[in-house]
N, C-alpha and C. Protein backbone atom coordinates (compact mmCIF):
# COMPACT_ATOMS: atom_id res chain seq x y z
N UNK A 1 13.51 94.08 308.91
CA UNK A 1 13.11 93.91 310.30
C UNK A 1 11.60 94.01 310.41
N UNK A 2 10.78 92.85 309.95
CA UNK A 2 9.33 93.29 310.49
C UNK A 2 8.79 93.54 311.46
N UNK A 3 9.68 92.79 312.81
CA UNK A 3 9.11 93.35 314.27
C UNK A 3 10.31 94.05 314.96
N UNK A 4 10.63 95.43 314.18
CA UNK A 4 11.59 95.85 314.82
C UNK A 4 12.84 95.47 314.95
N UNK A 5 13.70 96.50 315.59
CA UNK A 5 15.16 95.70 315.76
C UNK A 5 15.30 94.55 316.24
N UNK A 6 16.25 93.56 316.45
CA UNK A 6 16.36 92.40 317.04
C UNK A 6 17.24 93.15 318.35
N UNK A 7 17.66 91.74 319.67
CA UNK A 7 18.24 91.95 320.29
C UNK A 7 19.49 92.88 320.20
N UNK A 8 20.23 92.80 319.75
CA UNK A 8 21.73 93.18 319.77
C UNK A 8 21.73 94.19 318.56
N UNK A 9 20.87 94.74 318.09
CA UNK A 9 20.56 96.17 317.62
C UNK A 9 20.39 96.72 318.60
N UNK A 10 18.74 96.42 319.18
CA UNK A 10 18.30 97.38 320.64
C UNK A 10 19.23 97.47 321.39
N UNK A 11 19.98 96.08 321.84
CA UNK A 11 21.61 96.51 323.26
C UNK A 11 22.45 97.92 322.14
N UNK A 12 22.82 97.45 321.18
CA UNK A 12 23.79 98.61 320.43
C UNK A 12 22.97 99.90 320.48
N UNK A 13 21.80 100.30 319.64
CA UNK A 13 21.25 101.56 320.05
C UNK A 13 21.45 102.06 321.59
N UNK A 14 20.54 101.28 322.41
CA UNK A 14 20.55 101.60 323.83
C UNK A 14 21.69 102.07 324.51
N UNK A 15 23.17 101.45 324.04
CA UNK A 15 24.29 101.84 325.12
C UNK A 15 24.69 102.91 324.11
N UNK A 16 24.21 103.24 322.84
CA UNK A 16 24.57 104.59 322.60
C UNK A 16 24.00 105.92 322.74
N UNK A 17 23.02 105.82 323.25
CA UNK A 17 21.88 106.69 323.67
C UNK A 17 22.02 106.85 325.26
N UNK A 18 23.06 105.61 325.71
CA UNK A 18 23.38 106.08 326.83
C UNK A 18 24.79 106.80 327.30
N UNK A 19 25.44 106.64 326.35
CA UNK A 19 26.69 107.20 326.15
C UNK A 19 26.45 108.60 325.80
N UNK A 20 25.89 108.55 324.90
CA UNK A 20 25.25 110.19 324.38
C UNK A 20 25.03 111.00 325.89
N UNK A 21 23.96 110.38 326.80
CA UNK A 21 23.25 110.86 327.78
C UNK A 21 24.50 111.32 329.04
N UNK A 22 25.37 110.19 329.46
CA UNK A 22 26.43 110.53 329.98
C UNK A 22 26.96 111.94 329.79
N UNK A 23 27.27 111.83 328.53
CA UNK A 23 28.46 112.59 327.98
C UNK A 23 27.68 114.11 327.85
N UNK A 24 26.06 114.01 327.32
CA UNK A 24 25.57 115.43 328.10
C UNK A 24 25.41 115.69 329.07
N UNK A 25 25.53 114.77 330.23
CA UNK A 25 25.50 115.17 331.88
C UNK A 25 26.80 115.68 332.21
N UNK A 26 28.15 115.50 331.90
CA UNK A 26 29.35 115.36 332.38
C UNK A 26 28.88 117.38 331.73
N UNK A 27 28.61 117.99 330.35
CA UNK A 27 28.76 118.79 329.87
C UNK A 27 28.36 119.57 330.41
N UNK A 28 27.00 119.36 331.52
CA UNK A 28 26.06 119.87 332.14
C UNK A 28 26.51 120.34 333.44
N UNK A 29 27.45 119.22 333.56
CA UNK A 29 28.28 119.73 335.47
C UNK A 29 29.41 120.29 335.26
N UNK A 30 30.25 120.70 334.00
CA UNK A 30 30.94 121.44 333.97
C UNK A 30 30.83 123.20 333.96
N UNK A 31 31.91 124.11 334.91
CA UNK A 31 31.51 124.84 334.52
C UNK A 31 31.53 126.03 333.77
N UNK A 32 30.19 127.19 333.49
CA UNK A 32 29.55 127.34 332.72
C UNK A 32 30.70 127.69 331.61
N UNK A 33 31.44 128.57 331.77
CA UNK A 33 33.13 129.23 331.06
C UNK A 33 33.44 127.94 330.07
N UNK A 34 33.54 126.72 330.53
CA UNK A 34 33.88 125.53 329.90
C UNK A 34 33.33 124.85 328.92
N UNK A 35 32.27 124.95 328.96
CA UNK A 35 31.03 124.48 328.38
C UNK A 35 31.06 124.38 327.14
N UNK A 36 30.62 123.42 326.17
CA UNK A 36 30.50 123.63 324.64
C UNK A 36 28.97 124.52 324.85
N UNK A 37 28.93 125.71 323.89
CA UNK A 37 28.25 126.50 323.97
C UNK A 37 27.43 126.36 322.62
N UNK A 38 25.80 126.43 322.56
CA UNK A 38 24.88 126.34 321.57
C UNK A 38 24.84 124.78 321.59
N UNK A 39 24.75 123.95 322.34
CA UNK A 39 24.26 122.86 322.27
C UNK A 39 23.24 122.56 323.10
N UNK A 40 22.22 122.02 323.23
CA UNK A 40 20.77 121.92 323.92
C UNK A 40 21.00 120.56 324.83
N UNK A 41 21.89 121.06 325.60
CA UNK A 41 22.26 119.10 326.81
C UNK A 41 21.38 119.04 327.86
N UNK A 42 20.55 119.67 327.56
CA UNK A 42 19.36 119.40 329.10
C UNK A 42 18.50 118.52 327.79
N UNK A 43 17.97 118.98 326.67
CA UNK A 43 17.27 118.43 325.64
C UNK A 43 17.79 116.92 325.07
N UNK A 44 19.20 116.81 325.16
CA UNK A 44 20.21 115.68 324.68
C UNK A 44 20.04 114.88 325.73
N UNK A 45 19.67 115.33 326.94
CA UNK A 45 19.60 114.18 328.22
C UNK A 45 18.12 113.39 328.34
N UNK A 46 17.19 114.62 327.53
CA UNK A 46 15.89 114.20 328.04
C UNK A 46 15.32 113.41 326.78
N UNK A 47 15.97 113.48 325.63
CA UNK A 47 16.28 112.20 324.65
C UNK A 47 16.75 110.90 324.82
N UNK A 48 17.78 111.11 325.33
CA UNK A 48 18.35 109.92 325.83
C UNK A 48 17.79 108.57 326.98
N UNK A 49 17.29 109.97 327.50
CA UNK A 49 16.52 109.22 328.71
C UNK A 49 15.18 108.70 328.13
N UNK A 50 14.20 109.02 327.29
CA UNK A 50 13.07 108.31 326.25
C UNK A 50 13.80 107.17 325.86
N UNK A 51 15.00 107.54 324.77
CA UNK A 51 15.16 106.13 324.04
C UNK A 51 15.36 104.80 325.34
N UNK A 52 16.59 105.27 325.90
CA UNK A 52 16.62 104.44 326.79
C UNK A 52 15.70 103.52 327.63
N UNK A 53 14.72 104.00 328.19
CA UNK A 53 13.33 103.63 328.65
C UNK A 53 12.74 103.02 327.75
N UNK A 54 12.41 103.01 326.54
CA UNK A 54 12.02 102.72 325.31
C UNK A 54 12.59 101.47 324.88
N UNK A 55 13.88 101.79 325.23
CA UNK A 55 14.93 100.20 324.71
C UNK A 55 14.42 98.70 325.34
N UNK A 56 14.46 99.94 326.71
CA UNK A 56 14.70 98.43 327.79
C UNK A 56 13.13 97.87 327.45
N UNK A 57 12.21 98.64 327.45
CA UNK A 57 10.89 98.42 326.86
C UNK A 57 10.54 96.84 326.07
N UNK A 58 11.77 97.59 325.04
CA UNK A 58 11.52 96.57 323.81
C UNK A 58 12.81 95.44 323.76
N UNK A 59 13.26 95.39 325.04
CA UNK A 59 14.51 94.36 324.98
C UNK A 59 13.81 93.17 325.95
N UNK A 60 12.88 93.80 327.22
CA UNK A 60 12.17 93.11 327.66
C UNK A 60 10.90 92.28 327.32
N UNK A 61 10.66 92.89 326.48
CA UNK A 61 9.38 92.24 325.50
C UNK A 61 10.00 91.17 324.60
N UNK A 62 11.26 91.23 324.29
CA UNK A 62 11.91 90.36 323.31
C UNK A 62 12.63 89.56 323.74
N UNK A 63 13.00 89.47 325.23
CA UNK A 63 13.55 88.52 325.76
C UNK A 63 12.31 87.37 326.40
N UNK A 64 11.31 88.24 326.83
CA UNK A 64 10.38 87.14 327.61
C UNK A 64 9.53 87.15 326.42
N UNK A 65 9.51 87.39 325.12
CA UNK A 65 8.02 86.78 324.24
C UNK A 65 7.07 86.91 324.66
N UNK A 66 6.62 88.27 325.34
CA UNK A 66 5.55 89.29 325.69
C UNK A 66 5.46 90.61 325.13
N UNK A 67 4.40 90.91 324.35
CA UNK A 67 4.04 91.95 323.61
C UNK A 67 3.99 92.88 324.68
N UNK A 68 4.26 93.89 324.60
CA UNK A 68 3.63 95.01 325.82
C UNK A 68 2.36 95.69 324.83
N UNK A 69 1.13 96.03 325.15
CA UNK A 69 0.02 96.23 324.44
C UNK A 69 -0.24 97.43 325.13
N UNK A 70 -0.68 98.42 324.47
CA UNK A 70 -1.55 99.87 324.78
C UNK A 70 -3.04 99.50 325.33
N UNK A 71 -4.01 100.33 325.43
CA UNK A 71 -5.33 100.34 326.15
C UNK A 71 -5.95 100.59 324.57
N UNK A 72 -5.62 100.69 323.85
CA UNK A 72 -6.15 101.19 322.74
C UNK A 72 -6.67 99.50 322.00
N UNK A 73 -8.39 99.88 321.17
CA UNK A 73 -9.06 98.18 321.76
C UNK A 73 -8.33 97.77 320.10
N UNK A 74 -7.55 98.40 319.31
CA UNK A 74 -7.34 97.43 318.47
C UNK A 74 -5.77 97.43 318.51
């Protein structure tokens, strides 16, 4: 992959990073007695929520054949 994943990698990562994210919110509104205990789901959400943002990032750049570029001059 020289420029990264292709389409239908990024869709596959992305809906699993969103599944992940779900499935630590559902963990998060249960309560506390119930809970899988020693797992970090506020941390698992706020992962999820990067990649995700990140995906669409790079799914949009790859659908319209627009680089998204930093401020940085090289």
């Amino acid at each position: 992959m020289p420029g990264g994943p292709g389409l239908f990698a990024s869709a596959a990562i992305f809906l699993t990073a969103l599944a992940c994210g779900i499935v630590a919110n559902l963990q998060m509104r249960r309560p506390y007695e119930r809970r899988i205990h020693g797992v970090p789901w506020f941390a698992i959400q706020f992962v999820a929520v990067v990649i995700c943002f990140t995906l669409i990032l790079h799914m949009a750049s790859l659908i319209t054949g627009h680089e998204f570029k930093g401020r940085a001059p090289y």
